[in-house]
C-alpha atoms as a PDB file:
ATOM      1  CA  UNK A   1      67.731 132.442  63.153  1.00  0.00           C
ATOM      2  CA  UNK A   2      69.301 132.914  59.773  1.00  0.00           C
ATOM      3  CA  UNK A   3      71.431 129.844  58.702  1.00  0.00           C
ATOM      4  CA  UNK A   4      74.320 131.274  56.909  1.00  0.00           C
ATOM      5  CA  UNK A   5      76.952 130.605  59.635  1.00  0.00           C
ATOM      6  CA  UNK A   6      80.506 129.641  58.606  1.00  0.00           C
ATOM      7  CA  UNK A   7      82.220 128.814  61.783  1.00  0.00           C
ATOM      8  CA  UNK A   8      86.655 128.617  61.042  1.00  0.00           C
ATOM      9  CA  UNK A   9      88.051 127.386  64.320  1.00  0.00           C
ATOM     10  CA  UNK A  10      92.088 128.739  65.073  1.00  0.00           C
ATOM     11  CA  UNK A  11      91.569 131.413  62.251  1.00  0.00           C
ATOM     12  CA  UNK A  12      92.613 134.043  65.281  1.00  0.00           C
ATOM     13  CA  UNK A  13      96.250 133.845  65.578  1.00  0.00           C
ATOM     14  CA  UNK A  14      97.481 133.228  69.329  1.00  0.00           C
ATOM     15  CA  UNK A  15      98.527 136.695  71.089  1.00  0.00           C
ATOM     16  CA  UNK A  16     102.638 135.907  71.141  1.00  0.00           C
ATOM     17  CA  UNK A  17     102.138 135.627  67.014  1.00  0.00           C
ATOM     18  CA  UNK A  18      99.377 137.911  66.233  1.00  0.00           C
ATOM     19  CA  UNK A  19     101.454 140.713  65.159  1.00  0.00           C
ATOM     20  CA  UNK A  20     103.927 139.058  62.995  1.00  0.00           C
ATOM     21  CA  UNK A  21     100.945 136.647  61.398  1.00  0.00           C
ATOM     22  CA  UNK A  22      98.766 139.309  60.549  1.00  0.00           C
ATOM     23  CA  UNK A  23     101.253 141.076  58.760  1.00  0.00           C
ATOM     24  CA  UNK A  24     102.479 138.076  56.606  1.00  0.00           C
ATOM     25  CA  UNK A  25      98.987 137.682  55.663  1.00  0.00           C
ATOM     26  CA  UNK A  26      98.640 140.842  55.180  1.00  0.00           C
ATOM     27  CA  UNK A  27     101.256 141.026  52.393  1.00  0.00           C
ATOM     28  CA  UNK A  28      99.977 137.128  51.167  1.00  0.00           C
ATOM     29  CA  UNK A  29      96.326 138.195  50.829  1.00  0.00           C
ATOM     30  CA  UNK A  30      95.670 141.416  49.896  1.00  0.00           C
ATOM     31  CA  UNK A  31      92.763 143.349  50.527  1.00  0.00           C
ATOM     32  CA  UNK A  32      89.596 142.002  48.511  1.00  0.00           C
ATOM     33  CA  UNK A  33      88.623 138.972  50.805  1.00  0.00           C
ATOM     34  CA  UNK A  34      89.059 138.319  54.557  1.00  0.00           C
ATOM     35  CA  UNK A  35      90.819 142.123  55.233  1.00  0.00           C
ATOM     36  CA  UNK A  36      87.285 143.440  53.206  1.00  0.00           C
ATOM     37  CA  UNK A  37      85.078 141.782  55.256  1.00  0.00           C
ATOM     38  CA  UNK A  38      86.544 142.605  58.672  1.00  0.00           C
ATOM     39  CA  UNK A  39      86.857 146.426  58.122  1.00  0.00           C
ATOM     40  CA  UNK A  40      83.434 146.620  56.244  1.00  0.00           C
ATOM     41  CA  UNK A  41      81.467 144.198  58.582  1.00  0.00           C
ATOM     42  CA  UNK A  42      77.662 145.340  59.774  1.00  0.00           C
ATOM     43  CA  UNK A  43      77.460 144.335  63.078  1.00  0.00           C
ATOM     44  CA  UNK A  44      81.397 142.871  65.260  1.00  0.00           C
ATOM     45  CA  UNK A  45      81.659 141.127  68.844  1.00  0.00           C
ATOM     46  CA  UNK A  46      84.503 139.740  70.321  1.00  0.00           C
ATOM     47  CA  UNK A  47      84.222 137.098  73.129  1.00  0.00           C
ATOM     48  CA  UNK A  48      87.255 135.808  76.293  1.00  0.00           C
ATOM     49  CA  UNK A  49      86.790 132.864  77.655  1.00  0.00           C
ATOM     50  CA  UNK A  50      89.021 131.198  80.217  1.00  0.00           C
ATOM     51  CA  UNK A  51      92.044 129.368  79.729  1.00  0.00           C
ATOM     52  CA  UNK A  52      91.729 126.450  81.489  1.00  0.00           C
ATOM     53  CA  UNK A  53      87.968 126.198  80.155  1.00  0.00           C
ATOM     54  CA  UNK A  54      86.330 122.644  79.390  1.00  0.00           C
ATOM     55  CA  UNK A  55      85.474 123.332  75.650  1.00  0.00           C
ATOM     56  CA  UNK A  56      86.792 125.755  73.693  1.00  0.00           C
ATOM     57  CA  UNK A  57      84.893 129.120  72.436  1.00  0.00           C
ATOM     58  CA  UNK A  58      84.139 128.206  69.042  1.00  0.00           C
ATOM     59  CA  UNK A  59      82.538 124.831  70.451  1.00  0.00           C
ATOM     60  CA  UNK A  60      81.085 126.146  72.451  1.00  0.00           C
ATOM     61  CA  UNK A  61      79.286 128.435  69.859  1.00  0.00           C
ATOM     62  CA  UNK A  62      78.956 125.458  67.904  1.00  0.00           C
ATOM     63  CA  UNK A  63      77.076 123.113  70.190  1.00  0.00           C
ATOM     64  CA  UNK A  64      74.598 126.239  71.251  1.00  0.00           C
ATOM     65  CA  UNK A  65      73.740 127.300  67.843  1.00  0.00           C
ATOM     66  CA  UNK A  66      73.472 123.880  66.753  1.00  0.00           C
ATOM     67  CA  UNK A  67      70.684 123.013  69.001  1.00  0.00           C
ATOM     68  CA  UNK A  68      69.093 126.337  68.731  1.00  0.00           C
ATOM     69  CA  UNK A  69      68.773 125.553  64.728  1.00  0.00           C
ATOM     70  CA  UNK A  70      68.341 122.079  64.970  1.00  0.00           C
ATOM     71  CA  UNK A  71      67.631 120.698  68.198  1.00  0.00           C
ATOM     72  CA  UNK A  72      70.759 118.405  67.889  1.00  0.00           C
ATOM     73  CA  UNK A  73      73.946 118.344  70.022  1.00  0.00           C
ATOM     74  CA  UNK A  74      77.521 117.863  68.775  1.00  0.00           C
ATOM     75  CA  UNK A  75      76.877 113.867  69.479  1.00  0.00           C
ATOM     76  CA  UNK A  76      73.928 113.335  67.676  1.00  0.00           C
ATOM     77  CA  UNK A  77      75.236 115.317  65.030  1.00  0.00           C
ATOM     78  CA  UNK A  78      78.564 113.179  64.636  1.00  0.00           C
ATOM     79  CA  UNK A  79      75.892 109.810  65.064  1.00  0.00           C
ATOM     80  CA  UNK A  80      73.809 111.150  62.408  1.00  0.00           C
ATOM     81  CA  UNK A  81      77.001 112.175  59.902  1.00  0.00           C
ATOM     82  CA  UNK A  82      78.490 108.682  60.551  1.00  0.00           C
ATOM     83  CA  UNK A  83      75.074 107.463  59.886  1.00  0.00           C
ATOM     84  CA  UNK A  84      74.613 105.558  63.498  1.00  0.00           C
ATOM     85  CA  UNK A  85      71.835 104.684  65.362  1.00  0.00           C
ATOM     86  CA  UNK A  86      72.089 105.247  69.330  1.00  0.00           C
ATOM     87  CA  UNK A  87      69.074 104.145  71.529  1.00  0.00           C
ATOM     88  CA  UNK A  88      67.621 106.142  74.248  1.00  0.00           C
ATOM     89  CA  UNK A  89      70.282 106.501  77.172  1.00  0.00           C
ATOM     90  CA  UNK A  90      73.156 108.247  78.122  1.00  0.00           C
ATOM     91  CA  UNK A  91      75.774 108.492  75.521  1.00  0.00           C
ATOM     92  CA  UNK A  92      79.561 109.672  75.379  1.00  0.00           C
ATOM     93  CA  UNK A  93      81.515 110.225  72.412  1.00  0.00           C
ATOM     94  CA  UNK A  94      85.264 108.261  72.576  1.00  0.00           C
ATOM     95  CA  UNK A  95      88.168 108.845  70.947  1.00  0.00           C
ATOM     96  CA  UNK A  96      91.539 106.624  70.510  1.00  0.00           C
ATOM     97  CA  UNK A  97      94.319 108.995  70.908  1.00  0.00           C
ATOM     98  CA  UNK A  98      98.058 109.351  71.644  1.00  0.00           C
ATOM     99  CA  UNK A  99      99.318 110.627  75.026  1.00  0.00           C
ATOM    100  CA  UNK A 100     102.827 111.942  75.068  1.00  0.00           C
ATOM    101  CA  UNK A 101     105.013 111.017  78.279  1.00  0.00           C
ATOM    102  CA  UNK A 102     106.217 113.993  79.163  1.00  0.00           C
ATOM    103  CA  UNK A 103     109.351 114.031  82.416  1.00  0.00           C
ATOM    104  CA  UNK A 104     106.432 114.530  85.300  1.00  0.00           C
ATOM    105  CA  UNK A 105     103.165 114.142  83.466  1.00  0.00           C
ATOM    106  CA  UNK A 106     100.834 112.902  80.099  1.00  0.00           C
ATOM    107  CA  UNK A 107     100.290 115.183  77.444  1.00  0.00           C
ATOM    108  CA  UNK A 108      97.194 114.783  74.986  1.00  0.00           C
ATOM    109  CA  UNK A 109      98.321 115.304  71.476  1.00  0.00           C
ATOM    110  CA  UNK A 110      95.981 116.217  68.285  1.00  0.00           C
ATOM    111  CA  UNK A 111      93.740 112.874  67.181  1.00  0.00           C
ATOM    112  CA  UNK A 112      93.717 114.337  63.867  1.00  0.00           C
ATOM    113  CA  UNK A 113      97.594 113.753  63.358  1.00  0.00           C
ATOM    114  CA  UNK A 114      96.921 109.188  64.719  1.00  0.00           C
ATOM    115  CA  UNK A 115      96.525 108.601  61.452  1.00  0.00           C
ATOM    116  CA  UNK A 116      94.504 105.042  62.076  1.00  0.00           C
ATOM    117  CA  UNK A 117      93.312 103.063  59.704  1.00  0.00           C
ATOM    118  CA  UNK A 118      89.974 101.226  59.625  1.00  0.00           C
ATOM    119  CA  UNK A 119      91.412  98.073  60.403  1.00  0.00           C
ATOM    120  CA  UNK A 120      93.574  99.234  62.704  1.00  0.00           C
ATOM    121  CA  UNK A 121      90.466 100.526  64.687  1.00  0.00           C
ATOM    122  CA  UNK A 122      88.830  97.474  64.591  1.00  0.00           C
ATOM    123  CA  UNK A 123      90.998  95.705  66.119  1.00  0.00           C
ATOM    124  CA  UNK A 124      91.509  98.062  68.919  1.00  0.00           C
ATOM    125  CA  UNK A 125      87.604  98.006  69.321  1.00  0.00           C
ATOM    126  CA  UNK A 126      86.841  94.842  69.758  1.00  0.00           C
ATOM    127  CA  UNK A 127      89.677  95.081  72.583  1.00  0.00           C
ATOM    128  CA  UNK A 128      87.368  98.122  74.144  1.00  0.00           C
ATOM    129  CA  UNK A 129      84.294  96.902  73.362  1.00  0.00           C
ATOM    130  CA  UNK A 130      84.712  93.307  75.207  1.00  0.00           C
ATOM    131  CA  UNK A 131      86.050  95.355  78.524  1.00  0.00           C
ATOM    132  CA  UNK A 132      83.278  97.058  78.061  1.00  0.00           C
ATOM    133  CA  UNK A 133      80.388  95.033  77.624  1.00  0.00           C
ATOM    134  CA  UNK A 134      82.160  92.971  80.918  1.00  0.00           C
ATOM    135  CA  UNK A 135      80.768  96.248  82.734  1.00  0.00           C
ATOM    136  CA  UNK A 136      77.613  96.552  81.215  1.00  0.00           C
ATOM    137  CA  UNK A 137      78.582  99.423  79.082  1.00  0.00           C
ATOM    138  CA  UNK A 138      77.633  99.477  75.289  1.00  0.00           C
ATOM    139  CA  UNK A 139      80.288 100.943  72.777  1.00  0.00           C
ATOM    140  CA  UNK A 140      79.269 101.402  69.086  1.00  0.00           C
ATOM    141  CA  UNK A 141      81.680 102.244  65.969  1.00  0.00           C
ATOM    142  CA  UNK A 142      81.435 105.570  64.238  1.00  0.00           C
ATOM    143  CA  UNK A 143      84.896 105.437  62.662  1.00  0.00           C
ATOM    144  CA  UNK A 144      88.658 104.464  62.747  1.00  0.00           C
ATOM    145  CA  UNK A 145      88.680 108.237  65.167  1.00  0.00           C
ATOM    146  CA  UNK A 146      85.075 108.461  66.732  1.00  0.00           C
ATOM    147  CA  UNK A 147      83.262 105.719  68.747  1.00  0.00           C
ATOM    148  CA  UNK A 148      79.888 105.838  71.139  1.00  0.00           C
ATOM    149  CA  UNK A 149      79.912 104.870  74.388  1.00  0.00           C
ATOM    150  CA  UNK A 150      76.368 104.648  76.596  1.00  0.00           C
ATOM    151  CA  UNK A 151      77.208 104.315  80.440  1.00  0.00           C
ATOM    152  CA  UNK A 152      73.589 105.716  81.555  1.00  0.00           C
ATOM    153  CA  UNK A 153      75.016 105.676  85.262  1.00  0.00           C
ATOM    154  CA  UNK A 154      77.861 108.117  84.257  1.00  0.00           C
ATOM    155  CA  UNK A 155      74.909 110.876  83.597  1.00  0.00           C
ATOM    156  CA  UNK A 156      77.245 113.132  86.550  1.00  0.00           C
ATOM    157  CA  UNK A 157      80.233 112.481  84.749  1.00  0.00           C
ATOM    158  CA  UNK A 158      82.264 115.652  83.719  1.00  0.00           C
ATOM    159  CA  UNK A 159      84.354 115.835  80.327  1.00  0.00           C
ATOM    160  CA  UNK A 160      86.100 118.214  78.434  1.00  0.00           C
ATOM    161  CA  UNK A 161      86.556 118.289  74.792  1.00  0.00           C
ATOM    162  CA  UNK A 162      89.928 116.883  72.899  1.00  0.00           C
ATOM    163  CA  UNK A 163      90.838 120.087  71.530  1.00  0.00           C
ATOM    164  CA  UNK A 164      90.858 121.660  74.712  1.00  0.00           C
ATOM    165  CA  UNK A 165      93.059 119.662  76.563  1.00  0.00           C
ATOM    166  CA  UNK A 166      95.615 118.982  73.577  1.00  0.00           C
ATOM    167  CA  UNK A 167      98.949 119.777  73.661  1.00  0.00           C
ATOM    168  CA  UNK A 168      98.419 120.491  77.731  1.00  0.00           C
ATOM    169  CA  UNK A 169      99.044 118.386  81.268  1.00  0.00           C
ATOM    170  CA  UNK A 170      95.949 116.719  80.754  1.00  0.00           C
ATOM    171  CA  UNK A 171      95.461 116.518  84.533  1.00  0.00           C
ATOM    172  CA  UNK A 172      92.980 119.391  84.326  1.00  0.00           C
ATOM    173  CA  UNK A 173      90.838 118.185  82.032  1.00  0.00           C
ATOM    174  CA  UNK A 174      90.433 114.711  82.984  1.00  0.00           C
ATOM    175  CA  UNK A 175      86.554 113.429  83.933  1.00  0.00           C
ATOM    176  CA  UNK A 176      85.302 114.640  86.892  1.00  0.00           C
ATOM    177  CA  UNK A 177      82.727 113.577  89.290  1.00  0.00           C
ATOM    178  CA  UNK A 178      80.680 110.580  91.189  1.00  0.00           C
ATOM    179  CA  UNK A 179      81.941 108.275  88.654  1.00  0.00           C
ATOM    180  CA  UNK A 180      84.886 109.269  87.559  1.00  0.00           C
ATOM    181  CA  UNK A 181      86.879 106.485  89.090  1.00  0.00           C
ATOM    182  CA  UNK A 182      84.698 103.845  87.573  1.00  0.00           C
ATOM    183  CA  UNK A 183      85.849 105.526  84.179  1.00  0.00           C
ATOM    184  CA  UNK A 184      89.727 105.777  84.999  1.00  0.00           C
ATOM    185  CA  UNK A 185      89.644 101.583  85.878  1.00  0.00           C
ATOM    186  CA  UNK A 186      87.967 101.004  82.748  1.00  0.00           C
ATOM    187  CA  UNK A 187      90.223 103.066  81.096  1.00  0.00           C
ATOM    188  CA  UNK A 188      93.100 101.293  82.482  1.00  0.00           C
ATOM    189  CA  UNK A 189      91.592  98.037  81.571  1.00  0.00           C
ATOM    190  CA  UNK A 190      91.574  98.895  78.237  1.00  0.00           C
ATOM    191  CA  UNK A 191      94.713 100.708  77.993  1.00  0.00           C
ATOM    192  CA  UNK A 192      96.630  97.916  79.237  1.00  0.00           C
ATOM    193  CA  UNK A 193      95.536  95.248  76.746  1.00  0.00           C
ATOM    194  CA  UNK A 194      96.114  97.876  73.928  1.00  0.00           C
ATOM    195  CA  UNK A 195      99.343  98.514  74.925  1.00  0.00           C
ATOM    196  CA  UNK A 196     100.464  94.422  74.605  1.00  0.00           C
ATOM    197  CA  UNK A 197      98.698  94.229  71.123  1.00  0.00           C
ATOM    198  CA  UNK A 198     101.546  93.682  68.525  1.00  0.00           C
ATOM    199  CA  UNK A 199      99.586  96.198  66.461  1.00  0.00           C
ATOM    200  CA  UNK A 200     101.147  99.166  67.805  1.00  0.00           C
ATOM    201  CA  UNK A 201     104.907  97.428  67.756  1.00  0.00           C
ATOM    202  CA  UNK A 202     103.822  98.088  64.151  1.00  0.00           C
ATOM    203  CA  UNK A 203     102.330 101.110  64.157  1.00  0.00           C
ATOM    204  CA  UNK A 204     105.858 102.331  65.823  1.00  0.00           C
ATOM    205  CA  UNK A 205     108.055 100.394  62.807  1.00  0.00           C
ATOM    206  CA  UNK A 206     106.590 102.503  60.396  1.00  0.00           C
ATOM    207  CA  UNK A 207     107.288 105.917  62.477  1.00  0.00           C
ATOM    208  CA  UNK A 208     103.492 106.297  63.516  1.00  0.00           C
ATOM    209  CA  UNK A 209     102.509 106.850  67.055  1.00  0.00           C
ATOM    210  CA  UNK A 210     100.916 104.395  69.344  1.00  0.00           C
ATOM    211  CA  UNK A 211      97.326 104.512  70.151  1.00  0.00           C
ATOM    212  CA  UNK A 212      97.494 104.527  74.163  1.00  0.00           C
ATOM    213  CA  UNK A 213      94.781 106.436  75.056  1.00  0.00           C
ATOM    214  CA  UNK A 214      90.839 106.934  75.221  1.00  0.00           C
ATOM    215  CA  UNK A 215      89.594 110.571  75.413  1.00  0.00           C
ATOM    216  CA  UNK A 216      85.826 110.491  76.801  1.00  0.00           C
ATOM    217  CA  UNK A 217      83.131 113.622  75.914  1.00  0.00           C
ATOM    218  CA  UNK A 218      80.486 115.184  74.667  1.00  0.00           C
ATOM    219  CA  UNK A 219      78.089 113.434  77.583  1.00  0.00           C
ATOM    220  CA  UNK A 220      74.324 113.753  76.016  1.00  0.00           C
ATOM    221  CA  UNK A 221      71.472 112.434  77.293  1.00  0.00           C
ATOM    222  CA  UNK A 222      69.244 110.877  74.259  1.00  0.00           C
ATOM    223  CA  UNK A 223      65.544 110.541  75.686  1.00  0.00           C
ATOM    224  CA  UNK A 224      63.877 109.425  72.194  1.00  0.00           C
ATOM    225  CA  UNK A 225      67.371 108.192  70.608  1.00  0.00           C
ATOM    226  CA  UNK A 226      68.741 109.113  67.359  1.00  0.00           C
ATOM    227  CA  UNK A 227      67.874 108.209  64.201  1.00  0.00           C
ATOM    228  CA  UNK A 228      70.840 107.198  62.837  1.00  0.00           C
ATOM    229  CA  UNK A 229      69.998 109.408  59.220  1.00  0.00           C
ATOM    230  CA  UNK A 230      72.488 110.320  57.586  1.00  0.00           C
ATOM    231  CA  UNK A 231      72.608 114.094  56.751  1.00  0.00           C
ATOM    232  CA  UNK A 232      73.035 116.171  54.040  1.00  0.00           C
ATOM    233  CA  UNK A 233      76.600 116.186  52.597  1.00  0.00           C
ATOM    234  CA  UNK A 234      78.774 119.484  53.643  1.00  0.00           C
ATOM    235  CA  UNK A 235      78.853 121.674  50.599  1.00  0.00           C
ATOM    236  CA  UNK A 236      82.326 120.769  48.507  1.00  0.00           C
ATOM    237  CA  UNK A 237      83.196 124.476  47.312  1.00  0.00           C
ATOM    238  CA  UNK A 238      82.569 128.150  47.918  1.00  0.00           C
ATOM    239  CA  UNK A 239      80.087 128.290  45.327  1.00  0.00           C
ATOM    240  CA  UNK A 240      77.687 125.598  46.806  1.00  0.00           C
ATOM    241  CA  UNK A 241      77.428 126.945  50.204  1.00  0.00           C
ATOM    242  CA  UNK A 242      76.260 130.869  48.506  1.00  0.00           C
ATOM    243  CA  UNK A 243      73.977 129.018  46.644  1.00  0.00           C
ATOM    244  CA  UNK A 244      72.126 126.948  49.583  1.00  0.00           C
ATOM    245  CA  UNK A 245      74.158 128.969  52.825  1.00  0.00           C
ATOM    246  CA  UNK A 246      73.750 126.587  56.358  1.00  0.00           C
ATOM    247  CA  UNK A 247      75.952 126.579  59.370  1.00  0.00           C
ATOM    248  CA  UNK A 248      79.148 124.998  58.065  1.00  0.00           C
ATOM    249  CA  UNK A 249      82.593 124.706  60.146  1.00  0.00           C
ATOM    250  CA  UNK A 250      85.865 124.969  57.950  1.00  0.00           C
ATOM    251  CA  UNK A 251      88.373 123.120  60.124  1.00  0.00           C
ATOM    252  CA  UNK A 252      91.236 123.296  58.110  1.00  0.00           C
ATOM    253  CA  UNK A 253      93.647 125.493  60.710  1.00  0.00           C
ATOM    254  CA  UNK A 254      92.729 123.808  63.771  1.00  0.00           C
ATOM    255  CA  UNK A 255      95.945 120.681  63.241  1.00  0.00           C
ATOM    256  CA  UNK A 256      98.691 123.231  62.555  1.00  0.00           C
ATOM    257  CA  UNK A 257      97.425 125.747  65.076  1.00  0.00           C
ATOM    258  CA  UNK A 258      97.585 122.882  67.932  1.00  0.00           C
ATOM    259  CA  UNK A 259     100.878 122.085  66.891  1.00  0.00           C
ATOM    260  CA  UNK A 260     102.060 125.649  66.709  1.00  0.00           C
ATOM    261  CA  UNK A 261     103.038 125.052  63.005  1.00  0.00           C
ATOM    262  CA  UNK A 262     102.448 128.146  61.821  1.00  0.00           C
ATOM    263  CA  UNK A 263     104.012 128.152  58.892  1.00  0.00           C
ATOM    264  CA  UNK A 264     101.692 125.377  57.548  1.00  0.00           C
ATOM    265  CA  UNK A 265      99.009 127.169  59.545  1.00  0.00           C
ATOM    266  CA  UNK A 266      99.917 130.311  57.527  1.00  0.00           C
ATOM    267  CA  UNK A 267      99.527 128.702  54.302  1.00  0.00           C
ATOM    268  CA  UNK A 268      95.979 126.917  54.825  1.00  0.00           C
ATOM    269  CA  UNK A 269      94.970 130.465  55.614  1.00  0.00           C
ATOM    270  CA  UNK A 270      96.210 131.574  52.429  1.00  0.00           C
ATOM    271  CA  UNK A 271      94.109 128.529  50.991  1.00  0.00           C
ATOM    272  CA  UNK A 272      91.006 129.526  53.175  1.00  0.00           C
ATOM    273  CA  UNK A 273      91.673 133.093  51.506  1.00  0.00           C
ATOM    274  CA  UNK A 274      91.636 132.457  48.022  1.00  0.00           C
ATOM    275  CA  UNK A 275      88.834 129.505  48.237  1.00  0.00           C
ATOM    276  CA  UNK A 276      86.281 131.348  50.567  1.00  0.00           C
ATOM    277  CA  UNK A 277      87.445 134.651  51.591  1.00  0.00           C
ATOM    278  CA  UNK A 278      87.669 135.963  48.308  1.00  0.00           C
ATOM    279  CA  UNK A 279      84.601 134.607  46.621  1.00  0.00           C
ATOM    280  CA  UNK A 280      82.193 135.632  49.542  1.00  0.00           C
ATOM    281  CA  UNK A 281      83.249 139.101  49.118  1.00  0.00           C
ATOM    282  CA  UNK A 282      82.734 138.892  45.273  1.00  0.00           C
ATOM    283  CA  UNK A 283      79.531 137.387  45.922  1.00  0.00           C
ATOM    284  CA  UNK A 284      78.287 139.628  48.461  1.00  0.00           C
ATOM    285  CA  UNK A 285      79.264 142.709  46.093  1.00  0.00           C
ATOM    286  CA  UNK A 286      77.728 140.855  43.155  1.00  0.00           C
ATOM    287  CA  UNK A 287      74.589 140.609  45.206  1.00  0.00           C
ATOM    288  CA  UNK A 288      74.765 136.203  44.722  1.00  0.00           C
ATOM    289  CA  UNK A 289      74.774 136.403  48.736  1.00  0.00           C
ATOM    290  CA  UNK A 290      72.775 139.046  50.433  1.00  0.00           C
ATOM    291  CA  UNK A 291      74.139 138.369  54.270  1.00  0.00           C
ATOM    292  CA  UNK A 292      75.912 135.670  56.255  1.00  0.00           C
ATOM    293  CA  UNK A 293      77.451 135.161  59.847  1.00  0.00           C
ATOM    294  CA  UNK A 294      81.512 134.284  59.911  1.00  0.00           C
ATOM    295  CA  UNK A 295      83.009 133.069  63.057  1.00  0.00           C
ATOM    296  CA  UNK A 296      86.303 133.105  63.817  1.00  0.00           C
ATOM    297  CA  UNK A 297      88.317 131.849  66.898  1.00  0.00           C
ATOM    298  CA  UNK A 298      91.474 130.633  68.896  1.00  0.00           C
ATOM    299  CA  UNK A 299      92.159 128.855  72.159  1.00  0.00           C
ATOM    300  CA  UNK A 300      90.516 131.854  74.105  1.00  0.00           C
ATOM    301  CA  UNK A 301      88.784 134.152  71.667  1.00  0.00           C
ATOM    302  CA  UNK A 302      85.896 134.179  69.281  1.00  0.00           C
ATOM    303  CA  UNK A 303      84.955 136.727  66.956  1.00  0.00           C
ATOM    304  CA  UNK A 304      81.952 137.104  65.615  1.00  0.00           C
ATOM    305  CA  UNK A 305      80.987 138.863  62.144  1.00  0.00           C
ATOM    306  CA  UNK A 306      77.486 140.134  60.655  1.00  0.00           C
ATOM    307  CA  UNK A 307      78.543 140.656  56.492  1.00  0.00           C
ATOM    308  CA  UNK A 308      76.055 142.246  54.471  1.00  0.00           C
ATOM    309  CA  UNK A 309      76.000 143.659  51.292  1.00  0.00           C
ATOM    310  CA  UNK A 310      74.440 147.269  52.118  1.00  0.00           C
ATOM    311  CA  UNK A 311      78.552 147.432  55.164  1.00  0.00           C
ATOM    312  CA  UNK A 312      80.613 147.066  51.821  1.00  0.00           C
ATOM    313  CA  UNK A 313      79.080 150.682  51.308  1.00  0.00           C
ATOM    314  CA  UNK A 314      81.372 151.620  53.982  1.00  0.00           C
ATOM    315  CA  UNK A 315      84.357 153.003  52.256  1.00  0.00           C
ATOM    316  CA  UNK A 316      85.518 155.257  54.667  1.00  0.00           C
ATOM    317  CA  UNK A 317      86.592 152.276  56.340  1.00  0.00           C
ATOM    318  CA  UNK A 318      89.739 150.992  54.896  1.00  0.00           C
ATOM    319  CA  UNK A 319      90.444 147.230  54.172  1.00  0.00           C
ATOM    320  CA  UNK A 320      92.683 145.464  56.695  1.00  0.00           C
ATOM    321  CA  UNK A 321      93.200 141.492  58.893  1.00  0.00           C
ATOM    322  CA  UNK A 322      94.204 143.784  62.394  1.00  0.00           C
ATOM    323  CA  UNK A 323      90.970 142.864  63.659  1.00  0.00           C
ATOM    324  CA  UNK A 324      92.473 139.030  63.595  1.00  0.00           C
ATOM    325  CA  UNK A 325      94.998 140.517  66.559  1.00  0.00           C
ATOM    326  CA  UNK A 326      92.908 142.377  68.764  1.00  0.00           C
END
């Protein structure tokens, strides 16, 4: 399978904004990058997936084409980028988030906006990882927003990704299955001890939110482990990734687009057009890039692009972002 995948979660605008989005972008962006390469793609599918669905489409994507290419999952990739070293077993991914208290139920709400620091996490892992090791349950550090929990008993355990359930009841997507109760008393355990720890009186002083949650996913069995390597560094600009192209996600939407800001949302676009958009087009015309995959997606949809260099050809087809809408 070719490699050149760039993968932009949230780039589709929701259905109840689509129309008045597309047309703000349209008069932001002109026509030479992102409207180019919709109209004059070689190949176009569009994808549905259901609402209430445990992982959203473009991670979904992401985790099959990932192993197809590498033989990885989204865990051992994160282990390997964070440069840890999980032994054979079965392995979740956790993350300390904030769950709003909504009048009749908890709301999860984006882990990229916690804003915890290393030490901050520290502290609030040692708190986890004694409860845990009480229950014979390892936990490993990744970082201040990604930790490793193996529980090889909770192989039946069923999870849904963060992004998925934010900004939603989160009574839908909470684990499911044989052992699922086992997880919510654990949870509890640690929950409650976080919650006395003067560290998030603190965190509150200086206007941040508290961290009184864990989010459990990802569940991956490891039969040989995983080394632990840590991988190549993400390309820092445009004009790396044409010159060595490799599946590469551009996340730089997904905050404002679970927060519905779309007028921050809006602008990163206008970034993502000018820094990427544009230059892949040039380079495609220029003949630097020859082909490459783009994936774009919201809560529900994914779109999937085939560029080439031979459908810019196609001028009877006239530059424009409706495709983002449909």
């Amino acid at each position: 399978m070719n490699h050149a995948h760039l993968l932009i979660p949230f780039a589709l605008p929701p259905a109840e904004h689509a129309r008045d989005l597309v047309n703000l972008l349209t008069k932001e962006c002109g026509t030479d990058g992102l409207a180019m390469l919709l109209s004059r793609h070689s190949a176009m599918q569009l994808h549905h997936m259901d609402d209430f669905a445990q992982a959203l489409p473009h991670e979904v994507w992401h985790q099959q084409t990932l192993q197809t290419q590498s033989q990885l999952t989204l865990l051992q990739q994160q282990a390997q980028q964070l440069g840890v070293t999980l032994d054979p077993g079965y392995w979740f991914m956790l993350n300390p988030v904030h769950l709003h208290i909504a009048s009749t139920h908890l709301v999860l709400t984006d882990q990229r906006q916690l804003t915890l620091t290393e030490e901050e996490a520290s502290v609030l892992f040692d708190i986890a990882r004694q409860a845990c090791e009480l229950v014979g349950i390892t936990l490993k550090y990744g970082s201040s927003g990604c930790w490793f929990l193996r529980a090889d008993h909770w192989h039946e355990l069923s999870t849904s990704t963060p992004d998925a359930a934010c900004g939603h009841n989160i009574d839908i997507w909470l684990p499911q299955g044989p052992t699922a109760r086992a997880w919510r008393k654990l949870q509890n355990e640690i929950q409650m001890e976080w919650f006395m720890h003067p560290l998030q009186q603190q965190r509150e002083q200086r206007g941040l939110q508290s961290v009184n949650g864990l989010w459990i996913w990802s569940g991956t069995s490891l039969p040989r482990g995983c080394s632990g390597s840590q991988q190549t560094p993400a390309p820092d600009s445009v004009q790396h990734w044409i010159a060595a192209p490799r599946l590469m996600v551009l996340d730089s939407l997904s905050s404002a687009a679970l927060a519905s800001d779309w007028g921050t949302w809006v602008q990163q676009f206008i970034a993502l057009e000018h820094n990427w958009f544009k230059p892949l087009h040039s380079a495609l015309k220029k003949g630097q890039l020859s082909q490459y995959h783009l994936h774009l997606s919201n809560s529900n949809r994914l779109l999937n692009l085939h560029n080439t260099r031979q459908g810019l050809h196609k001028f009877w087809r006239s530059p424009t972002l409706k495709s983002l809408s449909k």
